[in-house]
PDB file of N, CA and C in Angstrom:
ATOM      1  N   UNK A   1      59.897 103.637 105.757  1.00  0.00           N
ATOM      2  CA  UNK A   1      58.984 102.983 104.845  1.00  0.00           C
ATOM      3  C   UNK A   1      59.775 101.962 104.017  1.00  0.00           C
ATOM      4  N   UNK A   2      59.248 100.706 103.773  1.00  0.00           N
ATOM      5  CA  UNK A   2      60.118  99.542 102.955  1.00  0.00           C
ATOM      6  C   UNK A   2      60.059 100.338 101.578  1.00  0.00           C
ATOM      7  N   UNK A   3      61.431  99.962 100.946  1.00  0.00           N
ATOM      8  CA  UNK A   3      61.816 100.098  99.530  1.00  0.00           C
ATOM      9  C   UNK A   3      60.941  98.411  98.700  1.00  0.00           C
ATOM     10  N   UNK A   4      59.682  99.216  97.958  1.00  0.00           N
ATOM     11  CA  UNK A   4      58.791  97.976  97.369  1.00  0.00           C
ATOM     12  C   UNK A   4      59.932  97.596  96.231  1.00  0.00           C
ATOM     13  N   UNK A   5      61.275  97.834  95.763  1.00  0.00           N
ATOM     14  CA  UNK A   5      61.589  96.988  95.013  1.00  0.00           C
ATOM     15  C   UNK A   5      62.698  95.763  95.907  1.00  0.00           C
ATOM     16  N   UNK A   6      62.882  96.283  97.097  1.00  0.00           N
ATOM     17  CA  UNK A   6      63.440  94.902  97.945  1.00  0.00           C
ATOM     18  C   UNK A   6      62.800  94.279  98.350  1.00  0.00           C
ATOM     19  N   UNK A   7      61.301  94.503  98.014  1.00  0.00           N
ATOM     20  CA  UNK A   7      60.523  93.489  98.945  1.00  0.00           C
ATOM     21  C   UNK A   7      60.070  92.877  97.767  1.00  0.00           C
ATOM     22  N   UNK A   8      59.476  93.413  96.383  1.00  0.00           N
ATOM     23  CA  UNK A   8      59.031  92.603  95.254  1.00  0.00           C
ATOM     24  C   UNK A   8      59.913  91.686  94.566  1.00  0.00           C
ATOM     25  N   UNK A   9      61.148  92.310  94.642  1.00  0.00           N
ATOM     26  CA  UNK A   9      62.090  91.400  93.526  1.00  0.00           C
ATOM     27  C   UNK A   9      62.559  90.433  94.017  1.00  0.00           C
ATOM     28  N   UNK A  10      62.695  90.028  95.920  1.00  0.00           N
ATOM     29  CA  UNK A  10      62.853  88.784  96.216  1.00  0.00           C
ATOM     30  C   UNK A  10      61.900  88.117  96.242  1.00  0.00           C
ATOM     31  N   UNK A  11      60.786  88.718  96.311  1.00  0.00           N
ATOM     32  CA  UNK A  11      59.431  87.626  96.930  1.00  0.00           C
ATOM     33  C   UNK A  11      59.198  86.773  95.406  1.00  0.00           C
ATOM     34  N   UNK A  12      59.270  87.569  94.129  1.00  0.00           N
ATOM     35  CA  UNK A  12      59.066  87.164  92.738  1.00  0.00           C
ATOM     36  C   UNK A  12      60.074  86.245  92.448  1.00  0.00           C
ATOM     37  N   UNK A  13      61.233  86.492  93.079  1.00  0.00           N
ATOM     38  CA  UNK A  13      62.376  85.144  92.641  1.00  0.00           C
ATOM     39  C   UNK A  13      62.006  83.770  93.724  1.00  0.00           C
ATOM     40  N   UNK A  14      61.506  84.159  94.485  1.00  0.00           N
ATOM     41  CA  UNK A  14      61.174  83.192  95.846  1.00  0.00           C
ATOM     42  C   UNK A  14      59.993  82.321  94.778  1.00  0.00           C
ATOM     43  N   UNK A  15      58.819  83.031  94.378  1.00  0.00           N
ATOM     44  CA  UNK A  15      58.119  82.418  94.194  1.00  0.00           C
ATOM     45  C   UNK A  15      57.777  81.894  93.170  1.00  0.00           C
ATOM     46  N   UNK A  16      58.836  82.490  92.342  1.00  0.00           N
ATOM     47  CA  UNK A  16      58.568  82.178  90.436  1.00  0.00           C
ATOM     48  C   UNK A  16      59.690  81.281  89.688  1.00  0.00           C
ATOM     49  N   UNK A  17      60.910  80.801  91.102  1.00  0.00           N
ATOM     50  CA  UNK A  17      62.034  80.606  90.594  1.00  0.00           C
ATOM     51  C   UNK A  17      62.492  81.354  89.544  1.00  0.00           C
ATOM     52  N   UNK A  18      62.674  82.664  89.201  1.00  0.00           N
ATOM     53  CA  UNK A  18      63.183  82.890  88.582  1.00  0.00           C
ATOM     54  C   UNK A  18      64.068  84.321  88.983  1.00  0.00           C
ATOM     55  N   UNK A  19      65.217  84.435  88.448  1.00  0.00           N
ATOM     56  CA  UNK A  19      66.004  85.696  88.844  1.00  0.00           C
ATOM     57  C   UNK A  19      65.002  87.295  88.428  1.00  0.00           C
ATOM     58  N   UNK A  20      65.814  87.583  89.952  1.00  0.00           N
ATOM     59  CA  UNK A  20      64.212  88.930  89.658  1.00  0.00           C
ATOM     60  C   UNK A  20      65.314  90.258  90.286  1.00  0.00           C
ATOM     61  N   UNK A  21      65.738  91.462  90.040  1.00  0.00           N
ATOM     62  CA  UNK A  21      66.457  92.463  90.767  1.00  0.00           C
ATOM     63  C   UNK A  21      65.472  93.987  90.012  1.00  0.00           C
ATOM     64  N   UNK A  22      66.325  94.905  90.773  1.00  0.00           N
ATOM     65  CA  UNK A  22      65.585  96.139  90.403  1.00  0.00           C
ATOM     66  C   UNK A  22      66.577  96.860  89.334  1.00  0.00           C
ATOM     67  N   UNK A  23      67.553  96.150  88.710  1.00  0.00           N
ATOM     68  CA  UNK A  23      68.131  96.703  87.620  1.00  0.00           C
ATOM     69  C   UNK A  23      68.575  95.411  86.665  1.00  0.00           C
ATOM     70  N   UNK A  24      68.022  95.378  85.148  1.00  0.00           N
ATOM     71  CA  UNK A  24      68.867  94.671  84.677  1.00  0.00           C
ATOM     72  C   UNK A  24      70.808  94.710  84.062  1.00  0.00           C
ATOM     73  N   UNK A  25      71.108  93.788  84.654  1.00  0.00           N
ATOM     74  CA  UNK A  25      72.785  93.131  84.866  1.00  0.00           C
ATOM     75  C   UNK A  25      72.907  93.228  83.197  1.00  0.00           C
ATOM     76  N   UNK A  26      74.559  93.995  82.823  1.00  0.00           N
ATOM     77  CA  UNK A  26      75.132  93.763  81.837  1.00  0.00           C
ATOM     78  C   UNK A  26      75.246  92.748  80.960  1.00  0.00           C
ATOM     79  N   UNK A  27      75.273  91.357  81.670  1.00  0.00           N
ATOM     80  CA  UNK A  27      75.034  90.037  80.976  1.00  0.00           C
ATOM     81  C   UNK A  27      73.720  89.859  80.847  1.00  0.00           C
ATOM     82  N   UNK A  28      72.633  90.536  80.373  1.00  0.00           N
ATOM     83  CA  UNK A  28      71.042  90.044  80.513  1.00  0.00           C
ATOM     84  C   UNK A  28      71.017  88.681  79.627  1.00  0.00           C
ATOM     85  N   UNK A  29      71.496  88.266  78.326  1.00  0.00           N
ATOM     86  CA  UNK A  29      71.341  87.793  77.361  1.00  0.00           C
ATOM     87  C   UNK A  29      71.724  86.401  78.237  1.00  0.00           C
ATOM     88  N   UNK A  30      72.568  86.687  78.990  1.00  0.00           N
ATOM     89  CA  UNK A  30      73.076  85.248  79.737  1.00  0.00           C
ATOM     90  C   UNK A  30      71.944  84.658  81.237  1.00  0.00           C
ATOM     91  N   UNK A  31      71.143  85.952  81.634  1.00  0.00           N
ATOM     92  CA  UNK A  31      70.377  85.613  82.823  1.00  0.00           C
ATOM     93  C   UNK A  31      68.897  85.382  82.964  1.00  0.00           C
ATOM     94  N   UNK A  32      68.567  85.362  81.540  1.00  0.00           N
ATOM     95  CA  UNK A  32      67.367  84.873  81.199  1.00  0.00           C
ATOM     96  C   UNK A  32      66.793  83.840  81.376  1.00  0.00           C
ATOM     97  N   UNK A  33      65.429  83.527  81.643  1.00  0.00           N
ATOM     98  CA  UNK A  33      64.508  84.698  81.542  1.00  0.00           C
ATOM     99  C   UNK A  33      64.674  85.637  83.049  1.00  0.00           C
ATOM    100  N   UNK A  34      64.026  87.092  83.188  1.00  0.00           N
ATOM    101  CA  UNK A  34      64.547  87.628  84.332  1.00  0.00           C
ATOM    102  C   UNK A  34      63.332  88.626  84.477  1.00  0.00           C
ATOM    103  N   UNK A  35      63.386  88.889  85.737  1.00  0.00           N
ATOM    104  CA  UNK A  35      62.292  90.109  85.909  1.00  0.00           C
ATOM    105  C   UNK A  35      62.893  91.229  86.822  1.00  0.00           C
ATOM    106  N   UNK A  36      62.280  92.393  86.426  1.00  0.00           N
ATOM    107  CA  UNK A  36      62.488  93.302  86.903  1.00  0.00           C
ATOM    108  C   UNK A  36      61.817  94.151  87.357  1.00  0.00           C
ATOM    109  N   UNK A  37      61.956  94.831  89.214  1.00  0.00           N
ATOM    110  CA  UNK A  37      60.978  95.948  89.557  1.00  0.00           C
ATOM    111  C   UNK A  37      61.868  96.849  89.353  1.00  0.00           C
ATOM    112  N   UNK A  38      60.608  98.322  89.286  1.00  0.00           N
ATOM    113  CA  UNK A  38      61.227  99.433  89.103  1.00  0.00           C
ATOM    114  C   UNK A  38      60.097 100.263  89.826  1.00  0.00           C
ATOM    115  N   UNK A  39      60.062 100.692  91.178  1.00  0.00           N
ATOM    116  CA  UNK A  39      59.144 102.146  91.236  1.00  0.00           C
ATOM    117  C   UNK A  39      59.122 103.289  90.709  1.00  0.00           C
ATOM    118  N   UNK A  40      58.048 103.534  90.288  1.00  0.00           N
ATOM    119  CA  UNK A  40      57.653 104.705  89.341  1.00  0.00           C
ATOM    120  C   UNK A  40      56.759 105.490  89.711  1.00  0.00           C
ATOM    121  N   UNK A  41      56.675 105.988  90.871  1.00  0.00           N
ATOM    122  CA  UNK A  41      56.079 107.298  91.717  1.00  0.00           C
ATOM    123  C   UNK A  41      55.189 106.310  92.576  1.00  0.00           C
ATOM    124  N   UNK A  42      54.193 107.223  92.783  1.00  0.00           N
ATOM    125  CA  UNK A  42      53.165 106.420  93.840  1.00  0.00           C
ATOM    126  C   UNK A  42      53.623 107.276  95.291  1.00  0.00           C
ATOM    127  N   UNK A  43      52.324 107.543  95.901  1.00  0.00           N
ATOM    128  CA  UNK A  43      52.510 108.116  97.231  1.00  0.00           C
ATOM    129  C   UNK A  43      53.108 107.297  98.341  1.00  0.00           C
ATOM    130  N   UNK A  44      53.620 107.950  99.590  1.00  0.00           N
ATOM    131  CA  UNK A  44      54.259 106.967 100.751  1.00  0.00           C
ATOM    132  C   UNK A  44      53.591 108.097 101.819  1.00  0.00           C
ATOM    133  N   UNK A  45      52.848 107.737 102.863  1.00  0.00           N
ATOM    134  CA  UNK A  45      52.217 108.339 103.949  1.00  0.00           C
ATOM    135  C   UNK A  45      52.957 107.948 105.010  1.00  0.00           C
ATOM    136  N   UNK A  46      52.467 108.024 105.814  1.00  0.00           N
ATOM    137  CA  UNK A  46      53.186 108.334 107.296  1.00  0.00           C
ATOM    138  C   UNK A  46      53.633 106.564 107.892  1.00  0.00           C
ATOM    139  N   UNK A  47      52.465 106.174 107.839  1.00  0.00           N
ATOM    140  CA  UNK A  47      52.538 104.719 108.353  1.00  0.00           C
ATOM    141  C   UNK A  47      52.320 103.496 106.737  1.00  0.00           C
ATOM    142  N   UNK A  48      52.347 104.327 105.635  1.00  0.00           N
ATOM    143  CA  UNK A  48      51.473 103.136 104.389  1.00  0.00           C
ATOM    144  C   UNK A  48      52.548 103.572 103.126  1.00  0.00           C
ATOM    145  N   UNK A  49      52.836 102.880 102.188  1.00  0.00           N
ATOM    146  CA  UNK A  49      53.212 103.576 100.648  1.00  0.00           C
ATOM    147  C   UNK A  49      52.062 102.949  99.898  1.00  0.00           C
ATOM    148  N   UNK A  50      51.916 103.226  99.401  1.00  0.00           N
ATOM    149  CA  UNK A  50      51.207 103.313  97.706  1.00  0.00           C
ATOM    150  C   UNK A  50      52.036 103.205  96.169  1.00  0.00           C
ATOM    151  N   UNK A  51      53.207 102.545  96.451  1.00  0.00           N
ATOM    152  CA  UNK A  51      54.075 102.498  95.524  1.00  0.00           C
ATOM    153  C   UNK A  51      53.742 102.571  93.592  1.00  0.00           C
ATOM    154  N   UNK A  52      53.692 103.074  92.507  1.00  0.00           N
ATOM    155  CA  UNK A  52      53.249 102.723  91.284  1.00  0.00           C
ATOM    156  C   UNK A  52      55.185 101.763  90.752  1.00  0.00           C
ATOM    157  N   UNK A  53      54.639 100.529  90.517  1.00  0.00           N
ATOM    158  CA  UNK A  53      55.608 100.010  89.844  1.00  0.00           C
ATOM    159  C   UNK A  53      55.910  99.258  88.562  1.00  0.00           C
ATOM    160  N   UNK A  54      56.987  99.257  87.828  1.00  0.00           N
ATOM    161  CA  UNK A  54      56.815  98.977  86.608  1.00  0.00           C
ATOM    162  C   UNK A  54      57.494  97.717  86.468  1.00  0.00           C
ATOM    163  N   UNK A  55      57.102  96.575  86.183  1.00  0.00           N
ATOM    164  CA  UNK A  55      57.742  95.380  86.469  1.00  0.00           C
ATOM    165  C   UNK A  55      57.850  94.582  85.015  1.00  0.00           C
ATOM    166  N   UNK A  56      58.974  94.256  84.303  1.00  0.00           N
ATOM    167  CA  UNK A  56      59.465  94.077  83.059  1.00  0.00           C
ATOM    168  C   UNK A  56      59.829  92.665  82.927  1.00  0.00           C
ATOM    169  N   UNK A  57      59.229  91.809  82.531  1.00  0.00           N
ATOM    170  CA  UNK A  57      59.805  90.284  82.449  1.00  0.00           C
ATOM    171  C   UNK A  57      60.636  90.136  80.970  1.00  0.00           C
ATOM    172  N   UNK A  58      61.906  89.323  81.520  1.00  0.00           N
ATOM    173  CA  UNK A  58      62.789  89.388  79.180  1.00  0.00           C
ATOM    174  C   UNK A  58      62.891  88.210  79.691  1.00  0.00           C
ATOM    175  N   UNK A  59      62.738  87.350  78.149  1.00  0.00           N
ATOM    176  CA  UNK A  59      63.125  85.905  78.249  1.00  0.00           C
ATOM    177  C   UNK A  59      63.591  86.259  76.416  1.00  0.00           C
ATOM    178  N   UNK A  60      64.187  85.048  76.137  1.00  0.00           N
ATOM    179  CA  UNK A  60      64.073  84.679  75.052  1.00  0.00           C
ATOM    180  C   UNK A  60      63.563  84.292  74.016  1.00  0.00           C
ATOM    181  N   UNK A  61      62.132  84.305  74.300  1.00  0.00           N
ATOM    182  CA  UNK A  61      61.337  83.993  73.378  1.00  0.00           C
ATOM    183  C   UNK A  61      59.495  84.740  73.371  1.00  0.00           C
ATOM    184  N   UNK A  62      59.252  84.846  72.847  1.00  0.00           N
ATOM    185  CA  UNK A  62      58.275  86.132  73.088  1.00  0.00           C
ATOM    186  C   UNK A  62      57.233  85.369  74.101  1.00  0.00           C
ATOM    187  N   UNK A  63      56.943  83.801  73.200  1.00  0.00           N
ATOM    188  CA  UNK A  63      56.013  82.787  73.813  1.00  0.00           C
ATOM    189  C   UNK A  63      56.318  83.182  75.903  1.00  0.00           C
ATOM    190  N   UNK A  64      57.647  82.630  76.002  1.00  0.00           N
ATOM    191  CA  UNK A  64      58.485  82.762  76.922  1.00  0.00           C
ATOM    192  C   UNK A  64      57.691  84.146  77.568  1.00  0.00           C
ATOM    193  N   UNK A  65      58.115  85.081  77.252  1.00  0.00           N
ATOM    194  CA  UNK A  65      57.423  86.499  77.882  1.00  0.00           C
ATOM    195  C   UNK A  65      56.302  86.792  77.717  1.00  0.00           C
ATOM    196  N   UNK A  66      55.531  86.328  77.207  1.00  0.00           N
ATOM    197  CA  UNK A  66      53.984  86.184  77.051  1.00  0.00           C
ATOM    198  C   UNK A  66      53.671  85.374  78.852  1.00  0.00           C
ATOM    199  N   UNK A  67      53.851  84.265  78.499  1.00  0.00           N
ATOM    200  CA  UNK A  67      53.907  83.358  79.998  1.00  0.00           C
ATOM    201  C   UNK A  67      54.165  83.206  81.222  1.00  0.00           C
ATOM    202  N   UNK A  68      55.525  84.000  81.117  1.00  0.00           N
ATOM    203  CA  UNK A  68      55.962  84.342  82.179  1.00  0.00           C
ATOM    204  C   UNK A  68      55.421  85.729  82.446  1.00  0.00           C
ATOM    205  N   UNK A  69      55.017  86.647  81.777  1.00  0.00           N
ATOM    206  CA  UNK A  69      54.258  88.217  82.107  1.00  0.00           C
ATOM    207  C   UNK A  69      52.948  88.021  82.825  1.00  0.00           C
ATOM    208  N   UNK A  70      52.736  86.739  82.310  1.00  0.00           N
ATOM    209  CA  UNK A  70      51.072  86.415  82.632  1.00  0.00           C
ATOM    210  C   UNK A  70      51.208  85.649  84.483  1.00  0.00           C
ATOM    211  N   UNK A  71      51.896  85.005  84.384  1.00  0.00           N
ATOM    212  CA  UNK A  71      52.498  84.376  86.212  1.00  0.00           C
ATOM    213  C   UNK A  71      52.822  85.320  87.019  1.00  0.00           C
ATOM    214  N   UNK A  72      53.473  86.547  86.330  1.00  0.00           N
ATOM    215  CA  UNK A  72      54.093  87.404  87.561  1.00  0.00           C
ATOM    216  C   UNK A  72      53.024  88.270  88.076  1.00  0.00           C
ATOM    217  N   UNK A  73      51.760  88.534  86.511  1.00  0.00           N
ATOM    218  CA  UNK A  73      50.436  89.042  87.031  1.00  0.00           C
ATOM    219  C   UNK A  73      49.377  88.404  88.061  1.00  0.00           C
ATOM    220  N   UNK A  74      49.781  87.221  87.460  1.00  0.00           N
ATOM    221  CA  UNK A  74      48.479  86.671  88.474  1.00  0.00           C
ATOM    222  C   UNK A  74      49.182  85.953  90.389  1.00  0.00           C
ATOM    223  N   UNK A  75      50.735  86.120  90.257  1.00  0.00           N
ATOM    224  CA  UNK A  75      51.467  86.021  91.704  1.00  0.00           C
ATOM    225  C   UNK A  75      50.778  87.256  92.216  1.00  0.00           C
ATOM    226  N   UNK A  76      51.008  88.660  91.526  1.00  0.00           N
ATOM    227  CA  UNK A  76      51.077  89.886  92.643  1.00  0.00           C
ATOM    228  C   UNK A  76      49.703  89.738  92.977  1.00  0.00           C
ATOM    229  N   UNK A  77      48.507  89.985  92.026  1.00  0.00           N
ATOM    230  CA  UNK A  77      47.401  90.620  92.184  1.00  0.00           C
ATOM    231  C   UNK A  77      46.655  89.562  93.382  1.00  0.00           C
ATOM    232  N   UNK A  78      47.534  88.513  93.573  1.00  0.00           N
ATOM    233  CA  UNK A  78      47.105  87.624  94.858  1.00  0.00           C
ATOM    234  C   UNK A  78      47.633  87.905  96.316  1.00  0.00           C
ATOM    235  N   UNK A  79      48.953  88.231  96.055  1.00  0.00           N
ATOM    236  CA  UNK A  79      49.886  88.963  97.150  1.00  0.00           C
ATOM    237  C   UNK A  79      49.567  90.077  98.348  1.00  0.00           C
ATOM    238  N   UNK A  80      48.932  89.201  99.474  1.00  0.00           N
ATOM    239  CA  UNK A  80      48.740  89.927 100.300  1.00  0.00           C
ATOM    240  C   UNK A  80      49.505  89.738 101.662  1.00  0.00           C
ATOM    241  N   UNK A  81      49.728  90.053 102.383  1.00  0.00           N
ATOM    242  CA  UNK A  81      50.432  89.508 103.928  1.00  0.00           C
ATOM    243  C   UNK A  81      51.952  89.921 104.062  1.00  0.00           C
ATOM    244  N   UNK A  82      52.409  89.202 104.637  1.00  0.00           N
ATOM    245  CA  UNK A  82      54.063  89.395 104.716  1.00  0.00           C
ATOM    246  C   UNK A  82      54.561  89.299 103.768  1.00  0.00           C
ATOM    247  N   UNK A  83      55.295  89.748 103.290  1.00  0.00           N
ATOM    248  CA  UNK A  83      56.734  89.806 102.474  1.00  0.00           C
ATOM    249  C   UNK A  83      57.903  90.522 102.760  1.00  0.00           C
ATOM    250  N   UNK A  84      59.006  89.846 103.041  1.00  0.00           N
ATOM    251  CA  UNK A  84      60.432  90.598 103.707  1.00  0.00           C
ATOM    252  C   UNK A  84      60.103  90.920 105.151  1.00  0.00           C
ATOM    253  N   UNK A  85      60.708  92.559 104.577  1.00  0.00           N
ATOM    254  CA  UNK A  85      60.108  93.449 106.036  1.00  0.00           C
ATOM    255  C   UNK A  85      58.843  94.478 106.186  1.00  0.00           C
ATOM    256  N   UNK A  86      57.796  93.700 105.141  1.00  0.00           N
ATOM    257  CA  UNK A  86      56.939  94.468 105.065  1.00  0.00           C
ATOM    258  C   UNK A  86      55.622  93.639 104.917  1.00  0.00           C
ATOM    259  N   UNK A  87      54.453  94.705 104.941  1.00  0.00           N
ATOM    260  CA  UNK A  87      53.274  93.623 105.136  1.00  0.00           C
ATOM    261  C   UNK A  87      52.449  94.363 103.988  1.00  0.00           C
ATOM    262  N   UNK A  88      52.306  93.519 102.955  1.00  0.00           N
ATOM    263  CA  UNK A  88      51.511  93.566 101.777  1.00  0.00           C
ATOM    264  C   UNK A  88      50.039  93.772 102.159  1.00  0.00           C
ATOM    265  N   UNK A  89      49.364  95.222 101.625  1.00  0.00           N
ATOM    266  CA  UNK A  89      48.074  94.994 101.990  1.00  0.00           C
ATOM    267  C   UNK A  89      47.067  94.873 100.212  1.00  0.00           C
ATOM    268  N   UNK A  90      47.790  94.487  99.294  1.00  0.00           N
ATOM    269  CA  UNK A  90      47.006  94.503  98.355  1.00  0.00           C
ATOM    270  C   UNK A  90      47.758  94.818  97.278  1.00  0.00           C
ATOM    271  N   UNK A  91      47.455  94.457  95.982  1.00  0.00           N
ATOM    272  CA  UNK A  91      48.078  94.742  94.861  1.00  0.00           C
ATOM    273  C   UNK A  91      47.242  95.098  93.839  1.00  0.00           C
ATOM    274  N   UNK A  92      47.599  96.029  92.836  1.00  0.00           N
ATOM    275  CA  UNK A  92      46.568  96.506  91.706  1.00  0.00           C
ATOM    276  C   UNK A  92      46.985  96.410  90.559  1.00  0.00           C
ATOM    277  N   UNK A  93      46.569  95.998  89.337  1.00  0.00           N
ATOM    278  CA  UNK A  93      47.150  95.870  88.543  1.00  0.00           C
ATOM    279  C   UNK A  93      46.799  97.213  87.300  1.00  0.00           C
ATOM    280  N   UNK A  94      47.366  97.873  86.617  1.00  0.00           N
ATOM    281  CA  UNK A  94      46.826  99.213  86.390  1.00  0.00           C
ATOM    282  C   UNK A  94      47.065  99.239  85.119  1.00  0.00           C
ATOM    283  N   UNK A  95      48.047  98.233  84.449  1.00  0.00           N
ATOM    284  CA  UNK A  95      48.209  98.193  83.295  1.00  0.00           C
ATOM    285  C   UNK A  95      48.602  96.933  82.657  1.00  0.00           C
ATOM    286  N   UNK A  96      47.942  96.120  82.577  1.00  0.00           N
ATOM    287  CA  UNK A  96      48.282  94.622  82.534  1.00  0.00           C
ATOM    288  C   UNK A  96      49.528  94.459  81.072  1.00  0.00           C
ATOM    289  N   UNK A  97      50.511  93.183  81.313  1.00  0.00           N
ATOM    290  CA  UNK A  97      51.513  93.358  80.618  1.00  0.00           C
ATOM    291  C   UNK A  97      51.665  93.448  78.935  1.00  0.00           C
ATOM    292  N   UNK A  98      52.183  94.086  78.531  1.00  0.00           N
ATOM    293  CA  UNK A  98      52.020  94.346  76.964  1.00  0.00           C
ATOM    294  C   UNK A  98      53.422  94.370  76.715  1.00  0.00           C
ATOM    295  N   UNK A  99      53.764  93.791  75.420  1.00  0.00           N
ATOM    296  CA  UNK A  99      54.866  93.751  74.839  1.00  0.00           C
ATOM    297  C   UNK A  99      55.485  94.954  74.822  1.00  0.00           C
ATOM    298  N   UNK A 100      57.056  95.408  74.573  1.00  0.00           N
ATOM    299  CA  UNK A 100      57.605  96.629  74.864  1.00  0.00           C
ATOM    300  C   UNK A 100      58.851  96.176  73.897  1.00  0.00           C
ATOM    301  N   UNK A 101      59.024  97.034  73.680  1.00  0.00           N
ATOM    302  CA  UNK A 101      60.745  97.085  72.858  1.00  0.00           C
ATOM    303  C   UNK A 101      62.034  97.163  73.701  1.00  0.00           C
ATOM    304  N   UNK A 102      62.807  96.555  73.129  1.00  0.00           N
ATOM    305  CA  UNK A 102      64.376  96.299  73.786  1.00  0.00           C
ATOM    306  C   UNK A 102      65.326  96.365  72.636  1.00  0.00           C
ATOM    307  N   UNK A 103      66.200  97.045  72.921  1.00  0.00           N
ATOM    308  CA  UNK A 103      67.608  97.536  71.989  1.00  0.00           C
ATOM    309  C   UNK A 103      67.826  96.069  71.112  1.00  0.00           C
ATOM    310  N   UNK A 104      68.099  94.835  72.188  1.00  0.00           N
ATOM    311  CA  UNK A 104      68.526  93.551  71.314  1.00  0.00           C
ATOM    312  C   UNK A 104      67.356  93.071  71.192  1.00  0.00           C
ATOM    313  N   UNK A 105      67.326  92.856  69.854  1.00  0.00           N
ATOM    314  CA  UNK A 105      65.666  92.318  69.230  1.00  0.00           C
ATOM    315  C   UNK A 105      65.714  90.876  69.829  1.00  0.00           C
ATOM    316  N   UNK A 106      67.161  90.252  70.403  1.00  0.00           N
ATOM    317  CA  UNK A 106      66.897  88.762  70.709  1.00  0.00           C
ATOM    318  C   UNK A 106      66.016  88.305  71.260  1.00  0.00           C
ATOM    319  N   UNK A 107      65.880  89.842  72.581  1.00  0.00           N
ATOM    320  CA  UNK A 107      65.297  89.557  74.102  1.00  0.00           C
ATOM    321  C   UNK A 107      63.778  89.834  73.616  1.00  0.00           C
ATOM    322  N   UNK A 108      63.187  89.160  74.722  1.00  0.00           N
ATOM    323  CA  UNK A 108      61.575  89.760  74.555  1.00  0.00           C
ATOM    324  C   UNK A 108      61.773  90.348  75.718  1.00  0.00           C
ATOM    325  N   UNK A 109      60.570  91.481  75.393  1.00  0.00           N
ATOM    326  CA  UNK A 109      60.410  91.973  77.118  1.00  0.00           C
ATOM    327  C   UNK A 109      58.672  92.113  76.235  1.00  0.00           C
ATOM    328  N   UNK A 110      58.244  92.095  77.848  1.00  0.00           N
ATOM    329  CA  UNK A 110      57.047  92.605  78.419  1.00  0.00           C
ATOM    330  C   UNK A 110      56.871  93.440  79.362  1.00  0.00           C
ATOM    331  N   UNK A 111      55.917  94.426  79.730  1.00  0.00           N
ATOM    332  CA  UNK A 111      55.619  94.760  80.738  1.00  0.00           C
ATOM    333  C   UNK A 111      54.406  95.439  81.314  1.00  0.00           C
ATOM    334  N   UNK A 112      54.471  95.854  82.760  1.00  0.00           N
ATOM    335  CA  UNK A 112      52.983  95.729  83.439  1.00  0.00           C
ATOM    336  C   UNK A 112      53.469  96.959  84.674  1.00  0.00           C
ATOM    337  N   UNK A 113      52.280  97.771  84.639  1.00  0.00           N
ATOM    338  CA  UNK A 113      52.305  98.369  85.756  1.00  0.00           C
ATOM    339  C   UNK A 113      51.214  98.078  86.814  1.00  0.00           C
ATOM    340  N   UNK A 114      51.801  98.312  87.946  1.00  0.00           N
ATOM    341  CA  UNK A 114      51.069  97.740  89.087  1.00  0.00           C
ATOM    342  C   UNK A 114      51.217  98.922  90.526  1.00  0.00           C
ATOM    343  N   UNK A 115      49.978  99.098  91.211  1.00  0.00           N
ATOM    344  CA  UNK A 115      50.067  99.755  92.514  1.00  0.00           C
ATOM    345  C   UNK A 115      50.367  98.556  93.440  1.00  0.00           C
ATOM    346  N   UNK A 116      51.100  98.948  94.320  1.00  0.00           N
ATOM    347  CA  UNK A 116      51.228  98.441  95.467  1.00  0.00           C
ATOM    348  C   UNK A 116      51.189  98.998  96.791  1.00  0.00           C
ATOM    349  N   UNK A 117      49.763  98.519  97.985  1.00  0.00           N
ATOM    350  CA  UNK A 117      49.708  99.507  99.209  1.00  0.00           C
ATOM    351  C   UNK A 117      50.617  98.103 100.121  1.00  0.00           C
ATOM    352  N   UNK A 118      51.365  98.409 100.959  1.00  0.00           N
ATOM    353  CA  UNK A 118      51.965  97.841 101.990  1.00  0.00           C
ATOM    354  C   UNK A 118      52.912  98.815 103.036  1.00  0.00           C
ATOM    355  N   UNK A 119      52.767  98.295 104.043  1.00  0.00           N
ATOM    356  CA  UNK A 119      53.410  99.008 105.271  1.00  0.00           C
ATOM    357  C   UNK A 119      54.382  98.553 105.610  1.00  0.00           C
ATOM    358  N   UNK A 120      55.645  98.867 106.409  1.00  0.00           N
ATOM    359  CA  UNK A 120      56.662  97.977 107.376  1.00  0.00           C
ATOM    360  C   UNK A 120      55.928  97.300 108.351  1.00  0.00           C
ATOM    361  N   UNK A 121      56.865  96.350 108.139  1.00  0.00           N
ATOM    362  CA  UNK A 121      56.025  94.778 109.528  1.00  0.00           C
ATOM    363  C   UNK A 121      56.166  95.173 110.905  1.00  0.00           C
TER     364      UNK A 121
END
């Protein structure tokens, strides 16, 4: 079954220009703005996953993460077909993005949870 954070975090840098991985990097303050997947349960069946994922945009400026939270929502919930090595059959959005706290008050973060059903290609 594809790992949905190798298939989300390139397709989101592919399509958002912007740096996207499934962990944020020690230098965050320097790689901003940045997004991040993270799966957070969700079923995987025989031939399908159902992934639940938590996807965190930080920029520098709240405006900044307001904007960019709002693009990465309206990329997935369109996202159907190929991506990587896997074939997107739909995206859900389950908790649309809301501001969140971060240790350095510099950063903004936002974030959003989202289902994702897709299979291997």
């Amino acid at each position: 079954m594809p790992d949905v954070e190798t298939v989300l975090a390139p397709w989101l840098e592919a399509t958002l220009d912007v740096f996207s991985a499934a962990e944020t990097p020690a230098d965050l303050e320097d790689q901003l703005p940045m997004i991040r997947v993270e799966r957070i349960g969700g079923p995987d069946q025989r031939f399908s996953a159902h992934p639940r994922v938590s996807v965190d945009v930080f920029a520098s400026t709240a405006d900044e993460a307001r904007v960019l939270a709002g693009r990465v929502r309206d990329a997935l919930v369109f996202l159907s077909g190929p991506a990587g090595a896997s074939v997107v059959r739909g995206v859900r959005c389950d908790v649309g993005p809301v501001r969140m706290p971060w240790a350095n008050e510099s950063i903004h973060r936002r974030g959003a949870t989202y289902t994702v059903s897709l299979r291997a290609a």
